[in-house]
C-alpha atoms as a PDB file:
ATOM      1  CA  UNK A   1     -17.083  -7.709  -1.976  1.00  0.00           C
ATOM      2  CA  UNK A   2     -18.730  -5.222   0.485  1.00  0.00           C
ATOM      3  CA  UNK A   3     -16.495  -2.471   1.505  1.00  0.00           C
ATOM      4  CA  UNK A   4     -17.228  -0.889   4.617  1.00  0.00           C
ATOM      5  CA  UNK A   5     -17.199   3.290   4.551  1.00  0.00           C
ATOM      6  CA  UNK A   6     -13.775   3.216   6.841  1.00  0.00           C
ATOM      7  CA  UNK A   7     -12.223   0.834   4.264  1.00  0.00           C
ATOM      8  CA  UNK A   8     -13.358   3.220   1.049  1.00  0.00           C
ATOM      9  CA  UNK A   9     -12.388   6.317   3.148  1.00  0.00           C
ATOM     10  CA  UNK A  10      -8.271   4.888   3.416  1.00  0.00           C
ATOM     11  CA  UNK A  11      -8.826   3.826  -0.191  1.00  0.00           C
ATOM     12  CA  UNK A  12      -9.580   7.464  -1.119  1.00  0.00           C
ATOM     13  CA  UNK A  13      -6.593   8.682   1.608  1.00  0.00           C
ATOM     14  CA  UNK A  14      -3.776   6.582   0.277  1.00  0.00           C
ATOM     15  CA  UNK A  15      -4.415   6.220  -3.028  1.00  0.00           C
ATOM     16  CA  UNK A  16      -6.905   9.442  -4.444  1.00  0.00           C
ATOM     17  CA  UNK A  17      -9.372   6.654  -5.889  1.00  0.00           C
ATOM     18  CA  UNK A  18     -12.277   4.785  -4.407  1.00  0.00           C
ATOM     19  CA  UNK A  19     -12.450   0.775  -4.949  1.00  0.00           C
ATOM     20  CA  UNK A  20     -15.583   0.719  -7.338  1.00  0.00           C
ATOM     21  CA  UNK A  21     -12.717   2.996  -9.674  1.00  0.00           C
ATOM     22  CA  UNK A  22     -10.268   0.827  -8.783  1.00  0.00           C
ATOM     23  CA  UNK A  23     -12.007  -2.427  -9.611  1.00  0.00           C
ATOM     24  CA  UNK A  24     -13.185  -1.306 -12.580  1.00  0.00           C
ATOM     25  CA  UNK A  25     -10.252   0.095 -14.268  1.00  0.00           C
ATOM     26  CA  UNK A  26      -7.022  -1.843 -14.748  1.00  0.00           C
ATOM     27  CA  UNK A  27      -4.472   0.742 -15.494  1.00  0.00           C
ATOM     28  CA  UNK A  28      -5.212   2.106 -11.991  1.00  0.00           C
ATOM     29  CA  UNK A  29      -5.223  -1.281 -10.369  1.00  0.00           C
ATOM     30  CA  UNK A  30      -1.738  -2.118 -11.390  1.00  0.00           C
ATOM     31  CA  UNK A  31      -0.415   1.406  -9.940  1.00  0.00           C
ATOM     32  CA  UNK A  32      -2.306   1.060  -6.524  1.00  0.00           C
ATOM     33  CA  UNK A  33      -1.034  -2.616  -6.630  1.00  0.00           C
ATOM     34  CA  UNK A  34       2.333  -1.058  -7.653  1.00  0.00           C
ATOM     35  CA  UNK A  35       2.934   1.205  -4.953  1.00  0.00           C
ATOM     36  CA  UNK A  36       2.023  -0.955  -2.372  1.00  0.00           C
ATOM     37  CA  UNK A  37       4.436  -3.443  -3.355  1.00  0.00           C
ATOM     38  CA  UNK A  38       7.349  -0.404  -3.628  1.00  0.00           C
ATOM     39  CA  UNK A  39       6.032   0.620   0.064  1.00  0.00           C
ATOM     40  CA  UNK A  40       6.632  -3.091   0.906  1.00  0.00           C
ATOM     41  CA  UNK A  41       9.923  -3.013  -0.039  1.00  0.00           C
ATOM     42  CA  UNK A  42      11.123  -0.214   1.022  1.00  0.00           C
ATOM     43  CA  UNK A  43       9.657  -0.418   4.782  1.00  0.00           C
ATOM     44  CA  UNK A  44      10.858  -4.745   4.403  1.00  0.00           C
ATOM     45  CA  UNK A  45      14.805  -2.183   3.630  1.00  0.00           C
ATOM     46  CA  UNK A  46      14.161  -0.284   6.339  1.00  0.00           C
ATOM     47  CA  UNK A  47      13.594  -3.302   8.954  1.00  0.00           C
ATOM     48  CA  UNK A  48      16.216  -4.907   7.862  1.00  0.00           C
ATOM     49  CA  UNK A  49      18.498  -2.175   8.732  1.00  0.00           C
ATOM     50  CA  UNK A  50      16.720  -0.991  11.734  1.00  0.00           C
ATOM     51  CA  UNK A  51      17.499  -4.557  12.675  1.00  0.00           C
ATOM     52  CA  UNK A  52      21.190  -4.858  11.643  1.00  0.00           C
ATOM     53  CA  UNK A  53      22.025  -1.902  13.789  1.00  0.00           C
ATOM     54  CA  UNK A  54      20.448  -3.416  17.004  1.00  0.00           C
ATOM     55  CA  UNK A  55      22.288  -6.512  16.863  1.00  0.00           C
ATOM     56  CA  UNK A  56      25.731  -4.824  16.079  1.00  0.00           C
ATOM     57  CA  UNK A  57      25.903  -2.836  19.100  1.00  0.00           C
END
């Protein structure tokens, strides 16, 4: 896959590594890969609540 310089600059931002590290090493993969699932969660919490309080009021 081609990766644009914007795309390998937010790689770098968010997660300190650049994609040709992250596609060739595994262990660091699964934590980039494990993160964003954890930020998933917590911002899919965070809607849910935001969204609870606007329909109880």
């Amino acid at each position: 896959m081609h990766y644009t310089p914007e795309m390998e600059k937010a790689m770098q931002q968010s997660n300190k590594i650049g994609y040709e590290e992250y596609e060739r090493k595994l262990d660091k993969r699964i934590a980039v890969e494990k993160r964003r699932q954890d930020e998933y969660e917590k911002c899919k919490q965070m809607s849910a609540e935001i969204d609870s309080h606007m329909y109880t009021r």
